[in-house]
PDB file of N, CA and C in Angstrom:
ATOM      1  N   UNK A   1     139.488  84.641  70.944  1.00  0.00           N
ATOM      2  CA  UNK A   1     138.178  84.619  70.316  1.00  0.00           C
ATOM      3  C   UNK A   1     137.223  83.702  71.086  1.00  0.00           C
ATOM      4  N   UNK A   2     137.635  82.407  71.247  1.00  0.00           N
ATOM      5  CA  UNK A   2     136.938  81.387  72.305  1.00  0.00           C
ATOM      6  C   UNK A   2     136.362  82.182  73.970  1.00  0.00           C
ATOM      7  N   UNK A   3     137.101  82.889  74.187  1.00  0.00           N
ATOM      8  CA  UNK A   3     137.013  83.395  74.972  1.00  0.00           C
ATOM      9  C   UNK A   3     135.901  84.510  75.483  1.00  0.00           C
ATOM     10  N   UNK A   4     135.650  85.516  74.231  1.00  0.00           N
ATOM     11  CA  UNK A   4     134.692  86.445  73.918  1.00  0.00           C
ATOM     12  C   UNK A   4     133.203  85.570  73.912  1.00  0.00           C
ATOM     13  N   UNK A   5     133.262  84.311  73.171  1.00  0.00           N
ATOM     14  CA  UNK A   5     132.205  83.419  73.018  1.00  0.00           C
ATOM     15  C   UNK A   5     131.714  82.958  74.254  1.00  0.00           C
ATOM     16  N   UNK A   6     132.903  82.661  74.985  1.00  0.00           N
ATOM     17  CA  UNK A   6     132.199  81.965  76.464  1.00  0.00           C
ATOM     18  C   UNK A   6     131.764  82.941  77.558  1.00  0.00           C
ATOM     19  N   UNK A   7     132.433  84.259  77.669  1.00  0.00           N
ATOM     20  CA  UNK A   7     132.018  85.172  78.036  1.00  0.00           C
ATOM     21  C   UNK A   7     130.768  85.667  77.904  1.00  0.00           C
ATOM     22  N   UNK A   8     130.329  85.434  76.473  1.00  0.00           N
ATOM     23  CA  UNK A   8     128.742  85.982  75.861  1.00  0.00           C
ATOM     24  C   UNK A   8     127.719  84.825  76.392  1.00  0.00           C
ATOM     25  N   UNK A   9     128.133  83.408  76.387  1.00  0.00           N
ATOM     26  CA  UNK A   9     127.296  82.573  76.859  1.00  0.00           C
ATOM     27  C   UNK A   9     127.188  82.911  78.148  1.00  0.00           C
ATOM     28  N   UNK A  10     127.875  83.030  78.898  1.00  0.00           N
ATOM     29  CA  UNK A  10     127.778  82.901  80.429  1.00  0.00           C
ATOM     30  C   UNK A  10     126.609  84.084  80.477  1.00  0.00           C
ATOM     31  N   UNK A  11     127.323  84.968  80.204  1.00  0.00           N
ATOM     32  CA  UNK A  11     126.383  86.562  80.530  1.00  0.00           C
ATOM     33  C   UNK A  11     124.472  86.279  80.535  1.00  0.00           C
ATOM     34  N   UNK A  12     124.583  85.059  78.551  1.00  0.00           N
ATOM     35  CA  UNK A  12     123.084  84.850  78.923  1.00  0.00           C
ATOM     36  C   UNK A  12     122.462  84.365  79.849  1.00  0.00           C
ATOM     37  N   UNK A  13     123.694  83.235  80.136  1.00  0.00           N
ATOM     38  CA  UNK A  13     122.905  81.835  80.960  1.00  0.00           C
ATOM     39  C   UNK A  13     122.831  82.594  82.752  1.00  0.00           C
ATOM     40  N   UNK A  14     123.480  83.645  82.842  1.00  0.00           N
ATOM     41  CA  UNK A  14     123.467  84.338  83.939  1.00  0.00           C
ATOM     42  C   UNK A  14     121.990  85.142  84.003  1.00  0.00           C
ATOM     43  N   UNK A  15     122.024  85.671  82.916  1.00  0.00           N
ATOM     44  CA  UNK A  15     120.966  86.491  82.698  1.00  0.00           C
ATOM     45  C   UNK A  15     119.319  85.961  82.738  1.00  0.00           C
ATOM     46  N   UNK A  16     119.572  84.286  82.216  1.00  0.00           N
ATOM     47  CA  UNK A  16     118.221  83.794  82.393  1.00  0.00           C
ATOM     48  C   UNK A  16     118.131  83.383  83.417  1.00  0.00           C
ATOM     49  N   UNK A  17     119.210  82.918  83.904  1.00  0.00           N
ATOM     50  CA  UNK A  17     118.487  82.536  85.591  1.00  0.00           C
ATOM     51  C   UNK A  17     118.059  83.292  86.592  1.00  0.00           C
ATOM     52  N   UNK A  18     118.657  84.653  86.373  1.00  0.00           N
ATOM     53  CA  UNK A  18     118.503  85.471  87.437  1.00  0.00           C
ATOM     54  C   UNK A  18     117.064  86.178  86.679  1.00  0.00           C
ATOM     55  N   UNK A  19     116.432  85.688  85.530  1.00  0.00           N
ATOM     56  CA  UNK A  19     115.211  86.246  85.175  1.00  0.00           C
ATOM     57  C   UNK A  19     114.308  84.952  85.932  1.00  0.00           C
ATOM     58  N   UNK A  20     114.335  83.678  85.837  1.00  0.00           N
ATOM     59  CA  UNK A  20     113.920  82.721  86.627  1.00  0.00           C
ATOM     60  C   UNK A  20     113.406  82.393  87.906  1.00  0.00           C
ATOM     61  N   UNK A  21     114.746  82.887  88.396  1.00  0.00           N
ATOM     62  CA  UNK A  21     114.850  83.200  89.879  1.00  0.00           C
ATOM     63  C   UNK A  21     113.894  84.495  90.362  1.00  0.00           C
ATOM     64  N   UNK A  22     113.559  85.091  89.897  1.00  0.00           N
ATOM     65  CA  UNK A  22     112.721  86.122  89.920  1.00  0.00           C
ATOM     66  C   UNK A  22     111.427  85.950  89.649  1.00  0.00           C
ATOM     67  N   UNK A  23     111.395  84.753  88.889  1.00  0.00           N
ATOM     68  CA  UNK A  23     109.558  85.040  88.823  1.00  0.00           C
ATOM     69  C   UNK A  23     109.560  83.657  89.691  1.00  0.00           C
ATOM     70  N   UNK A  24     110.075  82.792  90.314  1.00  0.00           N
ATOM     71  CA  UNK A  24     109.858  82.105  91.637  1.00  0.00           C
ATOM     72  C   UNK A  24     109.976  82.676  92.899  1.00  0.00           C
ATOM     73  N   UNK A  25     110.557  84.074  92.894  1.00  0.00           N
ATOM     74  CA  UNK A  25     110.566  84.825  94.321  1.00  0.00           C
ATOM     75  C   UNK A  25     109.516  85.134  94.838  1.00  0.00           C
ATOM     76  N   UNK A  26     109.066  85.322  96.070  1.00  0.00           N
ATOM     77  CA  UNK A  26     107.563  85.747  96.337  1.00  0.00           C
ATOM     78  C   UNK A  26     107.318  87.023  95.985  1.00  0.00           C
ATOM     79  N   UNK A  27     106.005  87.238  95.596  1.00  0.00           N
ATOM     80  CA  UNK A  27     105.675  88.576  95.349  1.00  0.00           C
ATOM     81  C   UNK A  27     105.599  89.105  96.781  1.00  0.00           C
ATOM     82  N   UNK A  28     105.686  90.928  96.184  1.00  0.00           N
ATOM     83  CA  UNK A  28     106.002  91.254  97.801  1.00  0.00           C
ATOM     84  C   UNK A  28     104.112  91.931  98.097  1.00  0.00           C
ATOM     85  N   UNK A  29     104.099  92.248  99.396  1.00  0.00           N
ATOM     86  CA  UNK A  29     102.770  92.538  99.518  1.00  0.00           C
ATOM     87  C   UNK A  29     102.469  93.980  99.095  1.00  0.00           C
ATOM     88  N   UNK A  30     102.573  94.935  98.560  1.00  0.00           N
ATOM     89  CA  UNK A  30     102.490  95.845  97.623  1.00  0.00           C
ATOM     90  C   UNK A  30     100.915  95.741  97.259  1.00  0.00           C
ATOM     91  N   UNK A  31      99.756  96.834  97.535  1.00  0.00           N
ATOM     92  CA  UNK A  31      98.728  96.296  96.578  1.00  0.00           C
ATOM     93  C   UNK A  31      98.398  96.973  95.326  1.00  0.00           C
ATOM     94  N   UNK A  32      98.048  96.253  94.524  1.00  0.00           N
ATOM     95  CA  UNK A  32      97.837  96.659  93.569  1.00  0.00           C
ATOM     96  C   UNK A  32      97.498  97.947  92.712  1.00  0.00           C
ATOM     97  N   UNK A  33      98.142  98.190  91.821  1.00  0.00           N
ATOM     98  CA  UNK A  33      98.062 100.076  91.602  1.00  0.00           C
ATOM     99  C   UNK A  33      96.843 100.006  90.933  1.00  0.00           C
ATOM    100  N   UNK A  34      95.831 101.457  91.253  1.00  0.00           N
ATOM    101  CA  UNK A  34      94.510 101.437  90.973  1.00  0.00           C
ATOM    102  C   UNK A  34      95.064 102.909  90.054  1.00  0.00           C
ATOM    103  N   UNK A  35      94.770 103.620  89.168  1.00  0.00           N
ATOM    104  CA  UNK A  35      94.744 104.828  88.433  1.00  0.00           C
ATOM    105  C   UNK A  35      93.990 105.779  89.053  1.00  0.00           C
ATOM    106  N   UNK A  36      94.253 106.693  88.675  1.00  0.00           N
ATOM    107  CA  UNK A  36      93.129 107.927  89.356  1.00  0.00           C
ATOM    108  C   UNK A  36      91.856 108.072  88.724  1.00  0.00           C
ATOM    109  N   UNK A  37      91.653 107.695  87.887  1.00  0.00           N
ATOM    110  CA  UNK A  37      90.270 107.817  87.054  1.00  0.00           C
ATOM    111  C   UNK A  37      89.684 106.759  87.501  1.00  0.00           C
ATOM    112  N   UNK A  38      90.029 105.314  88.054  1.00  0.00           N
ATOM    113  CA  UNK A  38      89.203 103.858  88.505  1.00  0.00           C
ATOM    114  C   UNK A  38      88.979 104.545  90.071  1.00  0.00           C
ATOM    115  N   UNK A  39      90.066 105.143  90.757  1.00  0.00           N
ATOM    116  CA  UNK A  39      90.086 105.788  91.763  1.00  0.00           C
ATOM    117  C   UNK A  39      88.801 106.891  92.273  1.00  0.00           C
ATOM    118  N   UNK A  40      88.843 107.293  91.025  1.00  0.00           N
ATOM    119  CA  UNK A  40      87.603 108.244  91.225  1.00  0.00           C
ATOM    120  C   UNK A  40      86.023 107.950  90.580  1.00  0.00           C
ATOM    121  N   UNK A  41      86.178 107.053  89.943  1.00  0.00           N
ATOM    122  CA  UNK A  41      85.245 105.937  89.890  1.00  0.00           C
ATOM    123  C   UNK A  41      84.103 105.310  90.504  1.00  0.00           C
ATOM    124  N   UNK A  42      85.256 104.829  91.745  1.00  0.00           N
ATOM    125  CA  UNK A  42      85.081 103.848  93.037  1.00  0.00           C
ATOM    126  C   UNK A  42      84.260 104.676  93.945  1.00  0.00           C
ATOM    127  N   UNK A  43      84.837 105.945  94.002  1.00  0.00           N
ATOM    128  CA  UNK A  43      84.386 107.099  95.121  1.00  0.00           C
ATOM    129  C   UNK A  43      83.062 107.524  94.830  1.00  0.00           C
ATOM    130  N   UNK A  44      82.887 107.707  93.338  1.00  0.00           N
ATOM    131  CA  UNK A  44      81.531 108.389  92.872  1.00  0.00           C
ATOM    132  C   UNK A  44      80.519 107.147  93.186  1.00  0.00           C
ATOM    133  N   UNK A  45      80.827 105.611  92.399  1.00  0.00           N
ATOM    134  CA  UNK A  45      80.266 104.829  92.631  1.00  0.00           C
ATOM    135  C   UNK A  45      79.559 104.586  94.524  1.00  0.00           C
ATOM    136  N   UNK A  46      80.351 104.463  95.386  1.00  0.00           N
ATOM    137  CA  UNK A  46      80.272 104.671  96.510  1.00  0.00           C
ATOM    138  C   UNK A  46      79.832 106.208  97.202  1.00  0.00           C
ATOM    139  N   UNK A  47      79.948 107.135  97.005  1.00  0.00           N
ATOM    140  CA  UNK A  47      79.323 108.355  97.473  1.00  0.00           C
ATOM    141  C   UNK A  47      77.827 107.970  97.259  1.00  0.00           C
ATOM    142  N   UNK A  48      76.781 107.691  95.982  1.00  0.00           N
ATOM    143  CA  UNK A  48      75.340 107.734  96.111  1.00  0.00           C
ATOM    144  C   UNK A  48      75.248 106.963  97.412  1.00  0.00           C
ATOM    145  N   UNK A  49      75.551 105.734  97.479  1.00  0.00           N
ATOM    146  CA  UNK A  49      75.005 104.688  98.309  1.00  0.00           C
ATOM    147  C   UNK A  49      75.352 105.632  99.725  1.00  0.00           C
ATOM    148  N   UNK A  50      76.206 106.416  99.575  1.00  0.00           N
ATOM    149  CA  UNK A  50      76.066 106.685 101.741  1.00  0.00           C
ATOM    150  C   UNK A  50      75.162 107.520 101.535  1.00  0.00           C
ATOM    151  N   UNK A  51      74.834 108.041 100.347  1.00  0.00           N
ATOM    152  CA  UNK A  51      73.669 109.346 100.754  1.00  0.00           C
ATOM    153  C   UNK A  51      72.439 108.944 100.929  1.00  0.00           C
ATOM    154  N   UNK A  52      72.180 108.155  99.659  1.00  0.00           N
ATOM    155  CA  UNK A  52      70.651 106.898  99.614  1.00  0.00           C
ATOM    156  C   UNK A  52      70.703 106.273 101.479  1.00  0.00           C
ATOM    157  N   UNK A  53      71.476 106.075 102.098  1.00  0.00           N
ATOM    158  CA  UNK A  53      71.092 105.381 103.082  1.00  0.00           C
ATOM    159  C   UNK A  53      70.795 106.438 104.152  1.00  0.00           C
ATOM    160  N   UNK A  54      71.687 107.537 104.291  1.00  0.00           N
ATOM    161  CA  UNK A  54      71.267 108.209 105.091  1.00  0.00           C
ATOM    162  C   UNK A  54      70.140 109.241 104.839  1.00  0.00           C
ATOM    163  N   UNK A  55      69.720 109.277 103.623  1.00  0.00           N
ATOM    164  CA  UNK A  55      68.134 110.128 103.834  1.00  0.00           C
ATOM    165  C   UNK A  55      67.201 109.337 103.920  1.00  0.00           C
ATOM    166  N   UNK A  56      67.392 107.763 104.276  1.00  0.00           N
ATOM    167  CA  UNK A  56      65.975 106.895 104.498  1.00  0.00           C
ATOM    168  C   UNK A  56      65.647 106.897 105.518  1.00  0.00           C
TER     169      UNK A  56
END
């Protein structure tokens, strides 16, 4: 029975460190996920301005 108990502790105390250890790891350079609707957004937002400049 002692046994089952220390087994269950370990598992947590395993479990929080390796959650720990993880948010001190570096983030990796990955950039940031944009959605397709902010995505298409960005584009509309940006499409007037090249047109405004090139019919001046």
């Amino acid at each position: 029975m002692t046994m089952n108990r220390q087994k269950k502790l370990q598992q947590l105390f395993k479990e929080k460190s390796r959650k720990a250890n993880a948010k001190l790891a570096p983030k990796s350079n990955k950039p940031k996920y944009i959605s397709k609707a902010d995505r298409l957004k960005l584009a509309a937002e940006a499409a007037p301005e090249t047109v405004d400049t090139t019919e001046s």
